[in-house]
N, C-alpha and C. Protein backbone atom coordinates (compact mmCIF):
# COMPACT_ATOMS: atom_id res chain seq x y z
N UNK A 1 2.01 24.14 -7.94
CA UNK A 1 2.58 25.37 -7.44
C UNK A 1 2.87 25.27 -5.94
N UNK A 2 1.99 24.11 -5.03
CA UNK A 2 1.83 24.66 -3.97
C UNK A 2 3.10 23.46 -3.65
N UNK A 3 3.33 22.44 -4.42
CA UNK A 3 4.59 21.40 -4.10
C UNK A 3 5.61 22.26 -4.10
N UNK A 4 5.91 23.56 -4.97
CA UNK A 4 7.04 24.51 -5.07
C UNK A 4 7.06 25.22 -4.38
N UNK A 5 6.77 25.28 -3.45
CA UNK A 5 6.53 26.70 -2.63
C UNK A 5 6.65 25.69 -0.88
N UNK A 6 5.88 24.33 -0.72
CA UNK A 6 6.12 23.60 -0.08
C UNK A 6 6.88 22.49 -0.32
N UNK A 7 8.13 21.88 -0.24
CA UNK A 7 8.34 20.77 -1.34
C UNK A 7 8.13 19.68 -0.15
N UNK A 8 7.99 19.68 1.16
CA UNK A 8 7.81 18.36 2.15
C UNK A 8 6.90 17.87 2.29
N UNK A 9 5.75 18.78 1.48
CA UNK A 9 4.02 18.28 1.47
C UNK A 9 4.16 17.44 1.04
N UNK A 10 4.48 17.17 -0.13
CA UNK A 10 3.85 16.20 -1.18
C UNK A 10 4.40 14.62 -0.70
N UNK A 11 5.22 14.63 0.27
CA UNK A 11 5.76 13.47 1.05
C UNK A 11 4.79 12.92 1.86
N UNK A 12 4.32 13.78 2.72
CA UNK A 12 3.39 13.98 4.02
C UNK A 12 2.20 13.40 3.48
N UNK A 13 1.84 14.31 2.15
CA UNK A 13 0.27 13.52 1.82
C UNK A 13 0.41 12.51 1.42
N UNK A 14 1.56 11.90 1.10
CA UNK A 14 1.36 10.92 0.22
C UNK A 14 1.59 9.57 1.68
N UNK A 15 1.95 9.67 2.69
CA UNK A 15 2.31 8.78 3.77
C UNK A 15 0.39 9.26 4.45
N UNK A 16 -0.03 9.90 4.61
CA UNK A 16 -1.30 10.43 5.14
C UNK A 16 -2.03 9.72 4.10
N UNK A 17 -2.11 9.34 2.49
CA UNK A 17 -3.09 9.14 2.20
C UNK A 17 -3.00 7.14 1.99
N UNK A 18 -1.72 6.84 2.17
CA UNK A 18 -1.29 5.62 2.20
C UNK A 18 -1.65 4.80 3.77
N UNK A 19 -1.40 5.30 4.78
CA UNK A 19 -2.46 5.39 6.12
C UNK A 19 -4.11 5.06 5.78
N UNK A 20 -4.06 6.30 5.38
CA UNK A 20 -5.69 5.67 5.39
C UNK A 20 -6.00 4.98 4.30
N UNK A 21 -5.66 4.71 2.79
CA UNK A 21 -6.08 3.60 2.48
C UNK A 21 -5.96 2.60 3.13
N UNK A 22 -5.02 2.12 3.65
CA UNK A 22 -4.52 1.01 4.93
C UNK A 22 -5.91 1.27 5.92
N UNK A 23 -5.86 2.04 6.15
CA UNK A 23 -7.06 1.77 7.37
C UNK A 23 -8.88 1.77 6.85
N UNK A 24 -8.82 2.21 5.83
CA UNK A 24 -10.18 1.81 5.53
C UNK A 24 -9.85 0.46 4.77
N UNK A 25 -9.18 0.16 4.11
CA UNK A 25 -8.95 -1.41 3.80
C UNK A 25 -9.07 -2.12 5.18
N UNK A 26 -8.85 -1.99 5.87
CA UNK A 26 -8.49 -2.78 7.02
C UNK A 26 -10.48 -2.77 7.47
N UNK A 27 -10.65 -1.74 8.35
CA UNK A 27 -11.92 -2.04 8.13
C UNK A 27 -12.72 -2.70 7.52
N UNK A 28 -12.77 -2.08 5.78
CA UNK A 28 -13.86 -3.28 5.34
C UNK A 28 -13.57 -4.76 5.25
N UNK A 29 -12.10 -5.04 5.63
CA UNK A 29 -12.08 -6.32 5.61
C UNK A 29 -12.65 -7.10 6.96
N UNK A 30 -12.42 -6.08 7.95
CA UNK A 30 -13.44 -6.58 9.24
C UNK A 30 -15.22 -6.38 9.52
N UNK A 31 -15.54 -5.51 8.65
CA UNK A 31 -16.84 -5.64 8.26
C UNK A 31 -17.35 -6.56 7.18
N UNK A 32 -16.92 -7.02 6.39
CA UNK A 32 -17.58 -8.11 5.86
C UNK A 32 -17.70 -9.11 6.73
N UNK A 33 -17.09 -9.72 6.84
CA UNK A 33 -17.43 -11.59 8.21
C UNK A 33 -18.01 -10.70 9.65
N UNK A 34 -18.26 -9.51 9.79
CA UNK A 34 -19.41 -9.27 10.48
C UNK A 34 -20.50 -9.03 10.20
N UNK A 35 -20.64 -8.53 8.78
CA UNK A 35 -21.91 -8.61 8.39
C UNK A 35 -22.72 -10.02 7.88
N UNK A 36 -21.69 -11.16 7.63
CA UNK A 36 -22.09 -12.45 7.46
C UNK A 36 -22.30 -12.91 8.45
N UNK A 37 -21.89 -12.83 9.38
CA UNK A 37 -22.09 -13.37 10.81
C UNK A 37 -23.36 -13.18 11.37
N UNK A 38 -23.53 -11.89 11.40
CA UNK A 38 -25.61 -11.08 11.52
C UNK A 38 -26.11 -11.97 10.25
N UNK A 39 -26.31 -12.14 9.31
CA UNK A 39 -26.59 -12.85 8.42
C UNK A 39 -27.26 -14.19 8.98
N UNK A 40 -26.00 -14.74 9.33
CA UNK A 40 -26.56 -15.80 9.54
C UNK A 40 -27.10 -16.02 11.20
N UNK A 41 -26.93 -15.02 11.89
CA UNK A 41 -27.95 -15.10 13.51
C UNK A 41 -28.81 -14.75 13.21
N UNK A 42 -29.23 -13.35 12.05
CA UNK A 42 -30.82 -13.42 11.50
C UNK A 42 -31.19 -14.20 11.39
N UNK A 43 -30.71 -15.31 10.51
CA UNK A 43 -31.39 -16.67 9.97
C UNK A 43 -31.73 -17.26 11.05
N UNK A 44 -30.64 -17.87 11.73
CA UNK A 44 -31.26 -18.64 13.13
C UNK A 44 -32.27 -18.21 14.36
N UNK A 45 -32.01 -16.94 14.03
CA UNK A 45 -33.00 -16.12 15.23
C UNK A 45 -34.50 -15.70 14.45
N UNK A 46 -34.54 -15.25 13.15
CA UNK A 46 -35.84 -14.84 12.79
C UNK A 46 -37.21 -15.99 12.38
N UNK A 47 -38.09 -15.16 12.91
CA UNK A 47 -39.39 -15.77 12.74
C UNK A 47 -39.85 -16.52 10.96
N UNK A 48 -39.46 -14.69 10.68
CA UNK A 48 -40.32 -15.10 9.08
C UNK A 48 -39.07 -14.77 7.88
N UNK A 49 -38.14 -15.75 7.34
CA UNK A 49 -37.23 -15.72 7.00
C UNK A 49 -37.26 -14.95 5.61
N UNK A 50 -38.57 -15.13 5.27
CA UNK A 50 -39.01 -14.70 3.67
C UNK A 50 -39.17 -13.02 3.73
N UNK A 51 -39.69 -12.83 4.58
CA UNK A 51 -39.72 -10.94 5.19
C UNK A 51 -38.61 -10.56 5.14
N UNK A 52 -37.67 -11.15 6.15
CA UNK A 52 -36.07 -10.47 6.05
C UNK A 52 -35.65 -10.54 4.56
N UNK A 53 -35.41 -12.05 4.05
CA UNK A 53 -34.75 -11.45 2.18
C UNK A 53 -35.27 -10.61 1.64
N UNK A 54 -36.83 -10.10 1.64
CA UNK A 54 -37.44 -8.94 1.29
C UNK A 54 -37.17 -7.68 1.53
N UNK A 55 -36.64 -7.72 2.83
CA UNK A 55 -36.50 -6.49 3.40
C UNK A 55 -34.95 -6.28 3.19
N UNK A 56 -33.93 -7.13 3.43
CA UNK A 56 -32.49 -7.45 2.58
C UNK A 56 -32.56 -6.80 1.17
N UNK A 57 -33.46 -7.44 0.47
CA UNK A 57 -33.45 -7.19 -1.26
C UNK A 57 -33.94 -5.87 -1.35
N UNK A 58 -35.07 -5.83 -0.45
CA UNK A 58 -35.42 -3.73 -0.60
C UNK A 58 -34.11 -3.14 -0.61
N UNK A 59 -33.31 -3.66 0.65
CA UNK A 59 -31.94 -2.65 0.78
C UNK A 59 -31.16 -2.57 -0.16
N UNK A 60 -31.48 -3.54 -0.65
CA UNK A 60 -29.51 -3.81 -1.80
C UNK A 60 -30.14 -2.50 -2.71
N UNK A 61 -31.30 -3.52 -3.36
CA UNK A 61 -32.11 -2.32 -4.40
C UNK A 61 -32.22 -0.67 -4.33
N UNK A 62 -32.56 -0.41 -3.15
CA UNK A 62 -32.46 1.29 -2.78
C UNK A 62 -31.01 1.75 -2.72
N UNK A 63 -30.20 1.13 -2.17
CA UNK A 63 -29.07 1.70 -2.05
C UNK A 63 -28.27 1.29 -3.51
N UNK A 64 -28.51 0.44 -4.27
CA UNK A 64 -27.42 0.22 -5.67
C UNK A 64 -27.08 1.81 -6.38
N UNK A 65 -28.86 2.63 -6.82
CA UNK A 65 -28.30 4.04 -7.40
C UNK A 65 -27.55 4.41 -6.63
N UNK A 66 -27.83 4.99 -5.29
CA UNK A 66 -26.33 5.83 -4.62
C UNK A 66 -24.88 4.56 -4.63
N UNK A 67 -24.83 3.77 -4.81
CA UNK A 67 -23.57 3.18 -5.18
C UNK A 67 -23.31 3.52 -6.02
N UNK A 68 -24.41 2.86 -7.10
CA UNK A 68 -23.49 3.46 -8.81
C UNK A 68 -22.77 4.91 -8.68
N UNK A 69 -23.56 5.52 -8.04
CA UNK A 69 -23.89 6.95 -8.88
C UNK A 69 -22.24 7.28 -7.63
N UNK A 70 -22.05 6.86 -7.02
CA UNK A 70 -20.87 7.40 -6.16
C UNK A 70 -19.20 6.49 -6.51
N UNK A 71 -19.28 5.34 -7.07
CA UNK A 71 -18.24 4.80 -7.10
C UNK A 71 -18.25 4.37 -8.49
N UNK A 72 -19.61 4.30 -9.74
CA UNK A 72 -19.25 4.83 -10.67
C UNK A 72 -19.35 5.14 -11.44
N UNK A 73 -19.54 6.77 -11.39
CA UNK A 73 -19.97 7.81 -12.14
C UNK A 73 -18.99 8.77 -11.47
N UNK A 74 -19.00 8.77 -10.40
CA UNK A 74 -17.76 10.02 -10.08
C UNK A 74 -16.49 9.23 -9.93
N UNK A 75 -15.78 8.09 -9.45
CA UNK A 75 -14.81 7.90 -9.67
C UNK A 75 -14.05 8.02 -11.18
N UNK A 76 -15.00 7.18 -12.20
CA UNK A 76 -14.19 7.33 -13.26
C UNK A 76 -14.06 8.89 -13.84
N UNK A 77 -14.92 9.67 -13.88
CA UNK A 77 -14.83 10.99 -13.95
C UNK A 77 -13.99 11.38 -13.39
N UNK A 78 -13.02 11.74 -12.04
CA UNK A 78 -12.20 12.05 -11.18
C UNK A 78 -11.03 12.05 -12.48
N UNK A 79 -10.97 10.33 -13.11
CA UNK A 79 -9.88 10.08 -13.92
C UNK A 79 -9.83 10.34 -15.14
N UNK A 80 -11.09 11.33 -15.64
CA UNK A 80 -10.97 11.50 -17.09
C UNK A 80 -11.38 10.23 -17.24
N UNK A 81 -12.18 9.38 -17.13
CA UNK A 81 -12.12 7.92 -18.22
C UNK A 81 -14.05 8.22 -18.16
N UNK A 82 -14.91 7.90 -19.27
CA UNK A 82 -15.97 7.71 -19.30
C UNK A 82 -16.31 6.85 -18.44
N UNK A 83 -17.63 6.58 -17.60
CA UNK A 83 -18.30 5.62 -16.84
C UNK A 83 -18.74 4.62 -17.66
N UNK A 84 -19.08 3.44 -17.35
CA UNK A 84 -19.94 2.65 -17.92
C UNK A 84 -20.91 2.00 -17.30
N UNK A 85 -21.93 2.71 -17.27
CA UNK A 85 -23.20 2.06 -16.16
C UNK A 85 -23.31 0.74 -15.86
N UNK A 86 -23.09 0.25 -17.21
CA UNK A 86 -23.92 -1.16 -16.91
C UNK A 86 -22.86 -2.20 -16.52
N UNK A 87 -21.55 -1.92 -16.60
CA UNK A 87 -20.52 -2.69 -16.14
C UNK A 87 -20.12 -2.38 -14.47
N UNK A 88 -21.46 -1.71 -13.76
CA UNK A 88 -21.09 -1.39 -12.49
C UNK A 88 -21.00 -2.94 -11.61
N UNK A 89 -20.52 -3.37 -10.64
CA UNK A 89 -20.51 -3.62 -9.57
C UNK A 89 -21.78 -3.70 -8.83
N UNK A 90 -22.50 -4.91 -8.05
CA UNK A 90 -23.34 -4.76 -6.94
C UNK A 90 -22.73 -4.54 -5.97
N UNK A 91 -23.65 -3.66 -4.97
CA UNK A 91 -23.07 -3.86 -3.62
C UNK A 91 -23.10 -4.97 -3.04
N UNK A 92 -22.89 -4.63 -1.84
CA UNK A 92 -22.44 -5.86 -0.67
C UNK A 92 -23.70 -6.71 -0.38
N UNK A 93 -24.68 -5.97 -0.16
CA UNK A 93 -26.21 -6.29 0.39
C UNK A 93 -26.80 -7.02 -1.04
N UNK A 94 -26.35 -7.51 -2.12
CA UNK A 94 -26.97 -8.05 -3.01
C UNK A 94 -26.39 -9.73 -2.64
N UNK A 95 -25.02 -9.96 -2.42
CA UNK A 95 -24.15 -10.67 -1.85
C UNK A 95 -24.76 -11.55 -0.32
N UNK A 96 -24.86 -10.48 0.26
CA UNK A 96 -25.66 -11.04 1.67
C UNK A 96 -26.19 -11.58 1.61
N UNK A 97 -27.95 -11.36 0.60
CA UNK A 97 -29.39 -11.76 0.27
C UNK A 97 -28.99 -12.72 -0.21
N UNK A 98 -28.33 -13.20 -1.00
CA UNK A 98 -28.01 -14.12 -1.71
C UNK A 98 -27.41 -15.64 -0.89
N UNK A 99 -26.68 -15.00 0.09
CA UNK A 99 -25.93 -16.31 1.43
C UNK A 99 -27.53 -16.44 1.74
N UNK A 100 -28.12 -15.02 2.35
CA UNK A 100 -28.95 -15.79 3.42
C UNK A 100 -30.19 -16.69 2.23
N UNK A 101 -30.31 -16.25 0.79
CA UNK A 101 -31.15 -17.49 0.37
C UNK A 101 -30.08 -18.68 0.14
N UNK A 102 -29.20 -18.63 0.33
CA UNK A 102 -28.55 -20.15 0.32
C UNK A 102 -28.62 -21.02 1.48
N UNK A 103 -28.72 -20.35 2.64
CA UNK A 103 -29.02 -20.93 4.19
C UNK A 103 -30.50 -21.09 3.70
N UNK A 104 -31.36 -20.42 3.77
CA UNK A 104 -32.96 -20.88 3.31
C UNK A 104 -33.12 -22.15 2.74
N UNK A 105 -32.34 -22.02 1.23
CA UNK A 105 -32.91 -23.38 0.18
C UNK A 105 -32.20 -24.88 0.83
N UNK A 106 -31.07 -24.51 1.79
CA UNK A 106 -30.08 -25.73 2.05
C UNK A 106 -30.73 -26.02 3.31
N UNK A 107 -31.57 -25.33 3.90
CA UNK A 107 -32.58 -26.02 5.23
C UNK A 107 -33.90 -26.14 4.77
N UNK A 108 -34.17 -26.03 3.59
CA UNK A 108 -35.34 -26.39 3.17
C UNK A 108 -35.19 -28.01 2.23
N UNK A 109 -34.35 -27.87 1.69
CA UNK A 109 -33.79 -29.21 0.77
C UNK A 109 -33.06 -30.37 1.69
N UNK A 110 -32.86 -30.37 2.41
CA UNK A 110 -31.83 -30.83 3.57
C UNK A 110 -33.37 -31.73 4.22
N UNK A 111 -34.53 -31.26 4.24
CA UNK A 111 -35.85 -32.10 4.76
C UNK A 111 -36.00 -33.56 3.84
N UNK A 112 -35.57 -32.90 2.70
CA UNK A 112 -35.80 -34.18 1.67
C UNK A 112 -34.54 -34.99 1.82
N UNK A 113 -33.13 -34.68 1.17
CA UNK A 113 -32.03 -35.13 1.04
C UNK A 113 -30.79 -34.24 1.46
N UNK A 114 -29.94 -34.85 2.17
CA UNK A 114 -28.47 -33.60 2.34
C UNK A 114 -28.27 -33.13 1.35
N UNK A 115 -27.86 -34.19 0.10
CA UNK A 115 -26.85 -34.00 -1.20
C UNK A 115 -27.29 -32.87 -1.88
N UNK A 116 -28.72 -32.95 -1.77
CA UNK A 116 -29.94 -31.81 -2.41
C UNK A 116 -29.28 -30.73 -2.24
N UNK A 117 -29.57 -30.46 -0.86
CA UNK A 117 -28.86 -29.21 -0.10
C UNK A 117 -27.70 -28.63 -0.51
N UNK A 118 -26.83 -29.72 -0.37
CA UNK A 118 -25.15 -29.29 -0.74
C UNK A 118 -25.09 -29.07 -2.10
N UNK A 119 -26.49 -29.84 -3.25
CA UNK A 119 -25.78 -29.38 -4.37
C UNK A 119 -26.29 -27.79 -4.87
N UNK A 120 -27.67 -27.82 -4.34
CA UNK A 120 -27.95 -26.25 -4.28
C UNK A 120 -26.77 -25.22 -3.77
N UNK A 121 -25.98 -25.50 -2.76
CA UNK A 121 -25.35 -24.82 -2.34
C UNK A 121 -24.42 -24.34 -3.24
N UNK A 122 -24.03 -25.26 -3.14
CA UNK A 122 -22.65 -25.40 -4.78
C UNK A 122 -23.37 -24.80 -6.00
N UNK A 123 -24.05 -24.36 -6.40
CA UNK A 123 -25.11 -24.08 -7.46
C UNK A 123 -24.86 -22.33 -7.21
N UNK A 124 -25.23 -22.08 -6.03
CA UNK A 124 -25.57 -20.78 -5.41
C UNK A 124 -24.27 -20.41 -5.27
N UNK A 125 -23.25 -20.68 -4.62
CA UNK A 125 -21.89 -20.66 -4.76
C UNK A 125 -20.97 -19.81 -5.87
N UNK A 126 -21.27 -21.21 -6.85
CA UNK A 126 -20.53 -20.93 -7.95
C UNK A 126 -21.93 -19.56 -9.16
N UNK A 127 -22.91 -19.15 -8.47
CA UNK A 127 -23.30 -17.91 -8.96
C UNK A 127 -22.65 -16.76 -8.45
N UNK A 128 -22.90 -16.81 -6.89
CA UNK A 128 -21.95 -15.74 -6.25
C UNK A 128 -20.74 -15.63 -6.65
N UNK A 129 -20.29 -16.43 -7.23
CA UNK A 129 -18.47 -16.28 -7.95
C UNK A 129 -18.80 -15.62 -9.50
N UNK A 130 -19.25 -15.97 -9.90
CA UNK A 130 -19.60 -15.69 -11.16
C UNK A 130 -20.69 -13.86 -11.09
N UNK A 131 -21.30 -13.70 -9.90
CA UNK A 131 -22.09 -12.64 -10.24
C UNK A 131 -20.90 -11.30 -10.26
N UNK A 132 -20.92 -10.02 -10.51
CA UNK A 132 -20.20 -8.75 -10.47
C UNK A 132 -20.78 -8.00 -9.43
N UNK A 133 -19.84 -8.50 -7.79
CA UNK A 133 -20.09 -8.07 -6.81
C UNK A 133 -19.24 -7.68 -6.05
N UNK A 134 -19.47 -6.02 -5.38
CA UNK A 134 -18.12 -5.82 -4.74
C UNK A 134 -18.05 -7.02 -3.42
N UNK A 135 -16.69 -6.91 -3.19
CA UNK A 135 -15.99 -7.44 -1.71
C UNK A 135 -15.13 -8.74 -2.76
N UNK A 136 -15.33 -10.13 -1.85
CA UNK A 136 -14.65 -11.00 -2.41
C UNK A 136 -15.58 -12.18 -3.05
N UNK A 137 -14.71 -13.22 -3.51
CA UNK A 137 -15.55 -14.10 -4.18
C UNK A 137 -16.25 -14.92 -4.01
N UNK A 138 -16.03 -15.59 -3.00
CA UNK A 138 -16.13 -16.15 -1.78
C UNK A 138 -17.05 -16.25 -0.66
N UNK A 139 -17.85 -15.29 -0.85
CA UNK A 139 -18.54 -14.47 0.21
C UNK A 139 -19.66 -15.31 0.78
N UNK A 140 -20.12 -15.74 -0.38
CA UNK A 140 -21.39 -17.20 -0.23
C UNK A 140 -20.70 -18.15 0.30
N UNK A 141 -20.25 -18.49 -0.03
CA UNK A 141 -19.22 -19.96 0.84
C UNK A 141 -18.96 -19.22 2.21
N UNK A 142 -18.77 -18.24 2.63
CA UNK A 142 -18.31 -18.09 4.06
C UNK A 142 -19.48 -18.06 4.59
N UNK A 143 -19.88 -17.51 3.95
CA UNK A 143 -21.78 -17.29 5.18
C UNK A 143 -22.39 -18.72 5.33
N UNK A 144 -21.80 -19.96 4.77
CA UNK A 144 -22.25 -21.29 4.28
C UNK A 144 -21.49 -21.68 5.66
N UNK A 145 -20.41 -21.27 5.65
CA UNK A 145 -19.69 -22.20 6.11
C UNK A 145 -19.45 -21.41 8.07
N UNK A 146 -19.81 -20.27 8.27
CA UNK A 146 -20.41 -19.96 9.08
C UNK A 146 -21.26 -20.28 9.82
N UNK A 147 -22.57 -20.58 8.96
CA UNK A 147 -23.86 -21.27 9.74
C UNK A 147 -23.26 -22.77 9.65
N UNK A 148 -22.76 -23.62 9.14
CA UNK A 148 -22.37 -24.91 9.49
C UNK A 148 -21.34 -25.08 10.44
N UNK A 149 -20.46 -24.27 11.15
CA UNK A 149 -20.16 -23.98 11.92
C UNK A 149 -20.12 -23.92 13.14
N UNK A 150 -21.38 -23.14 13.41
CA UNK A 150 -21.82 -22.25 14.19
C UNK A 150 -22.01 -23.28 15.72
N UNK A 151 -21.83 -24.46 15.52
CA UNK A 151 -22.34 -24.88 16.84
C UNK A 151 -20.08 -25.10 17.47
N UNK A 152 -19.49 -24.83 16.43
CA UNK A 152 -18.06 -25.42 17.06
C UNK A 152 -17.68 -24.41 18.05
N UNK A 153 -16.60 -25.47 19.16
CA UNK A 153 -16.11 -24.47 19.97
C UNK A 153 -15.40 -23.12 19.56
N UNK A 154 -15.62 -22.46 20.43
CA UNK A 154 -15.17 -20.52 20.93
C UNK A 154 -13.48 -21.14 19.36
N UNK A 155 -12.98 -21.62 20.40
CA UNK A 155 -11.56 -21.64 19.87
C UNK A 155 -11.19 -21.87 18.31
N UNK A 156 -12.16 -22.66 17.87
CA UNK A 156 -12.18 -22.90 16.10
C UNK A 156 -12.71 -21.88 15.56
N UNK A 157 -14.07 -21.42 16.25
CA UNK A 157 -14.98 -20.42 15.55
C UNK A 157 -13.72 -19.37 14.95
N UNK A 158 -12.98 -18.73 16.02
CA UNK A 158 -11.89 -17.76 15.84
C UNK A 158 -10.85 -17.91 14.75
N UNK A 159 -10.44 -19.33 14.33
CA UNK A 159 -9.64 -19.94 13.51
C UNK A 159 -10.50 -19.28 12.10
N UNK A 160 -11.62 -20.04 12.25
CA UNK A 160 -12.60 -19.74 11.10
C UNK A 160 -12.95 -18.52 10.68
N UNK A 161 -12.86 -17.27 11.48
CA UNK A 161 -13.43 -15.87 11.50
C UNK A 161 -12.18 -15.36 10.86
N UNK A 162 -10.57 -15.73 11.74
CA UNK A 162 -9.40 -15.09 10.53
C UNK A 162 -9.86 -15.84 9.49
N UNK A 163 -10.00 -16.97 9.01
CA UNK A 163 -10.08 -17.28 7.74
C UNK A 163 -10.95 -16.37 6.84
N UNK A 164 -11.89 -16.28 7.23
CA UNK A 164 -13.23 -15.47 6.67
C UNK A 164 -12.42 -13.59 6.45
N UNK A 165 -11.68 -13.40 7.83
CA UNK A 165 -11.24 -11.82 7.38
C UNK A 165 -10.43 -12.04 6.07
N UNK A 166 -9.35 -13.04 6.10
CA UNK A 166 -8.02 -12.96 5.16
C UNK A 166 -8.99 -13.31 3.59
N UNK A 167 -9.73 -13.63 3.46
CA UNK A 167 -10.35 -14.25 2.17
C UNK A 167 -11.36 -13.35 1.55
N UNK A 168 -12.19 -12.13 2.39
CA UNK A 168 -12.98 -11.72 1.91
C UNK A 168 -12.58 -10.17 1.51
């Protein structure tokens, strides 16, 4: 009724709501490779590495109900379509815990043999691809490839960080 009475709205919202999907897309694509990035300076900076995944895994865990219960249980409702609990999505913080135990087992295995390391990695990897997690697929391999990284010059790091935005 209110498109008939206004007919230039429905233009307006629709450029207003195309904006901000654009801009919260845009964001979370710059918050992920910053939250991998803390990820992995936790790792290098913390004392007791086993506390933080604990305290990581508390988070994912407390916050998953208010995920489900917000992206899906009310989205599909919005659309008329039934929810399906158990086909939800993890969040992001299940994803994280998961890099930073891949930095853990690949500096712990890496004492014995590299290959060890790398094949754990690849192991852990190809779970994070395989697990049902929001963001991208990828996500373990960047936080991998981040901390192996981490000592290159300013100028690559940056090369590496678009890579990490455009992929995740």
């Amino acid at each position: 009724m209110l498109n008939r009475t206004f007919p230039g709205q429905s233009e307006v919202w629709s450029v207003l709501y195309t904006i901000l999907s654009f801009g919260s897309s845009l964001i979370g694509r710059l918050a992920a490779p910053i939250f991998m990035y803390c990820i992995v300076l936790g790792f290098i900076h913390i004392r007791n590495v086993h506390r933080y995944m604990a305290r990581l895994l508390g988070f994912a865990l407390i916050s998953q109900l208010p995920y489900m219960l917000l992206f899906g249980v009310t989205v599909p409702r919005m659309y008329g379509m039934e929810p399906d609990p158990w086909g939800e999505p993890l969040n992001i913080l299940f994803i994280l815990c998961l890099g930073l135990f891949t930095l853990w087992i690949y500096e712990y295995l890496c004492r014995f043999h590299v290959s060890w390391g790398l094949l754990a990695v690849a192991g852990l990897v190809a779970l994070g691809w395989l697990l049902p997690v929001e963001g991208g697929k990828g996500d373990v391999l960047i936080i991998f490839l981040l901390y192996i990284l981490r000592s290159l010059p300013r100028r690559h790091r940056v090369v590496h960080a678009t890579m990490s935005v455009k992929y995740s």
